[in-house]
Protein backbone atom coordinates (compact mmCIF):
# COMPACT_ATOMS: atom_id res chain seq x y z
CA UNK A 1 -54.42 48.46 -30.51
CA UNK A 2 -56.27 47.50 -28.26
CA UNK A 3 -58.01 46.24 -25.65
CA UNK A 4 -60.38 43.62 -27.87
CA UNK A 5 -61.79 40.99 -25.93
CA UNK A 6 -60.96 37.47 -27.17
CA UNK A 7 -62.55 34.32 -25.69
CA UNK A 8 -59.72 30.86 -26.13
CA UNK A 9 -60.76 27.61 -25.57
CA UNK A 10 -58.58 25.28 -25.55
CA UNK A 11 -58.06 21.97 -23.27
CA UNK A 12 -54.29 21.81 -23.26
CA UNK A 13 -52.68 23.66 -20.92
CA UNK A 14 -49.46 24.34 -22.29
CA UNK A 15 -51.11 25.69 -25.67
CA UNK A 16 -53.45 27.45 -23.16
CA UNK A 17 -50.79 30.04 -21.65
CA UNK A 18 -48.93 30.10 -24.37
CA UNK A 19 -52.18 31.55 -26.34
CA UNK A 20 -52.84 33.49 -23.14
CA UNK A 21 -49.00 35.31 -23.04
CA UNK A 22 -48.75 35.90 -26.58
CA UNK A 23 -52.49 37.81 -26.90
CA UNK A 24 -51.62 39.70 -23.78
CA UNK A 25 -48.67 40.49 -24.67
CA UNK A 26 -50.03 41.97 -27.71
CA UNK A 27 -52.67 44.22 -26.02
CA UNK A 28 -55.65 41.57 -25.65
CA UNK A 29 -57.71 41.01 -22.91
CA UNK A 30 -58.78 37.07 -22.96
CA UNK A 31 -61.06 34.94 -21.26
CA UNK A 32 -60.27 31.05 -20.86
CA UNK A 33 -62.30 27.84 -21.48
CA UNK A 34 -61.39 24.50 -21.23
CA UNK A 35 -64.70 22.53 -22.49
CA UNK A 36 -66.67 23.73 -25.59
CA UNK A 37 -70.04 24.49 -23.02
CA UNK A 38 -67.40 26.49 -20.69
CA UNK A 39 -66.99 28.83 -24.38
CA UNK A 40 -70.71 28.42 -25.37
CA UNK A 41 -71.08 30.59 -21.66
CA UNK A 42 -68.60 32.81 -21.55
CA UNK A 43 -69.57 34.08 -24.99
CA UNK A 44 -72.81 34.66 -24.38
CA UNK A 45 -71.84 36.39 -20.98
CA UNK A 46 -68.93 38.75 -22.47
CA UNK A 47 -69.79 39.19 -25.99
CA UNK A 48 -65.97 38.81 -26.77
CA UNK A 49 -64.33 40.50 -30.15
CA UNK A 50 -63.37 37.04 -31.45
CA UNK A 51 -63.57 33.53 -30.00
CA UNK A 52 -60.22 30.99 -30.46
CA UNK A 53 -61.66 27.80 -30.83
CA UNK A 54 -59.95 24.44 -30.49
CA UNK A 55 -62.18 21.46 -31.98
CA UNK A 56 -61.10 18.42 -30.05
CA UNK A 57 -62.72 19.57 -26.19
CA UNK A 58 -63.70 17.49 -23.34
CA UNK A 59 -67.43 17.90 -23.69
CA UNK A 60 -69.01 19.00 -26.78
CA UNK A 61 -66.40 19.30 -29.70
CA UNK A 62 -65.67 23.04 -31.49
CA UNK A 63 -68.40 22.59 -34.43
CA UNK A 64 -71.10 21.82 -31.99
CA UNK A 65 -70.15 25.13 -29.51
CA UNK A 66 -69.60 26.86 -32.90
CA UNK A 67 -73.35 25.53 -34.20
CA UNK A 68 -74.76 26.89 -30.68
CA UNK A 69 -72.93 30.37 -31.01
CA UNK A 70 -74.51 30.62 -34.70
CA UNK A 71 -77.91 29.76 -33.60
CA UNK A 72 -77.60 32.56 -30.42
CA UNK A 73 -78.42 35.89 -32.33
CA UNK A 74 -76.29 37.28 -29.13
CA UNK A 75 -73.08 35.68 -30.45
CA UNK A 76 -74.95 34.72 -33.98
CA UNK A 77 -71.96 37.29 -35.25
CA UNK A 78 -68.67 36.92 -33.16
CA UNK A 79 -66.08 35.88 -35.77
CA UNK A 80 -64.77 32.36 -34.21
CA UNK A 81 -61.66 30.67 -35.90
CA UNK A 82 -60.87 27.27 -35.80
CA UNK A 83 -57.53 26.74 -34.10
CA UNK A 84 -56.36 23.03 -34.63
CA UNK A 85 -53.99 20.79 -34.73
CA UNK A 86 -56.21 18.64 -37.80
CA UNK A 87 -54.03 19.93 -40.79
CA UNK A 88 -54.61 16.98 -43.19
CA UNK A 89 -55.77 17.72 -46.45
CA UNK A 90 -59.50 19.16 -46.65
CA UNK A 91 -59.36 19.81 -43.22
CA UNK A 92 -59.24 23.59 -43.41
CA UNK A 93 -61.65 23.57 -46.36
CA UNK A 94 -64.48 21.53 -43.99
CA UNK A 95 -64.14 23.77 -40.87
CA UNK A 96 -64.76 27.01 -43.43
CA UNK A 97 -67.88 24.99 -44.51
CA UNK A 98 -68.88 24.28 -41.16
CA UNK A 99 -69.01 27.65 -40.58
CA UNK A 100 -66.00 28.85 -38.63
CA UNK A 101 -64.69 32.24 -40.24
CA UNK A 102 -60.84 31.33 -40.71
CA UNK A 103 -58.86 28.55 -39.99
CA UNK A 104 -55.38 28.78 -38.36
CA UNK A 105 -53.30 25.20 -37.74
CA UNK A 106 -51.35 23.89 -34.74
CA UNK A 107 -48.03 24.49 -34.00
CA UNK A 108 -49.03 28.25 -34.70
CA UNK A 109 -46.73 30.62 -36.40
CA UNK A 110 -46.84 33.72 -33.63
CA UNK A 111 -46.72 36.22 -36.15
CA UNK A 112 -49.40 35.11 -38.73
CA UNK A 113 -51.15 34.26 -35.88
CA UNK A 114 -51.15 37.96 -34.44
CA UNK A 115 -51.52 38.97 -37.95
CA UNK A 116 -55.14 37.18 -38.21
CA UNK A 117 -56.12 37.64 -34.52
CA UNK A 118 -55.35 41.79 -35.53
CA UNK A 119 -57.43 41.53 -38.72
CA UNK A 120 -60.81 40.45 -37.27
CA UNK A 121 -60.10 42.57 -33.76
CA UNK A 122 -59.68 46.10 -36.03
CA UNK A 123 -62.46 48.45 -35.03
CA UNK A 124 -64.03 45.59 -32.40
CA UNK A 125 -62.73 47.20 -29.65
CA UNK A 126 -65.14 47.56 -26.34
């Protein structure tokens, strides 16, 4: 694989590179935002295979970047997973109903983490 493109947002700059190094160093290309409008742009400007996003951001929070990606029919179809450190029971459950298309949990397991990144990057390559 590869060379899919994967947009990460994410405010915290440790989780940040370590996102960053581990994608790379499986073959992805990424993009980086820090602020939910910062991923909101670089979406619609690189049409990424899959979008990383974090809920808690500086601006507008994950669901509401997620609700404008959803409501673009340019990015109406980019598969964009939650990534979050909210792991409390019914969390996962309300981010699926908010829309996002999977849900993976801070501190991240590497390899399920590749595993899920892999699964909706198969055949997206550009």
């Amino acid at each position: 694989m590869t060379g899919a493109r994967i947009v990460v947002v994410e405010d915290n700059e440790k989780n940040m590179k370590l996102f960053r190094d581990v994608l790379q160093a499986n073959g992805y290309e990424t993009l980086e935002a820090t602020t939910g409008q910062q991923a909101v742009d670089l979406t619609i400007e690189h049409t990424p295979d899959l979008v990383l996003m974090d809920i808690q951001l500086p601006d507008i929070d994950g669901i509401e970047a997620l609700g404008r990606l959803r409501a673009d029919e340019r990015t109406a179809s980019i598969p964009v997973l939650v990534l979050t450190a909210q792991a409390m029971d019914g969390d996962r459950e309300r981010f699926l109903a908010a829309g996002f298309d999977d849900y993976i949990s801070k501190p991240v397991n590497i390899v399920s983490f590749i595993a899920t990144v892999k699964q909706y990057c198969e055949g997206g390559e550009r």
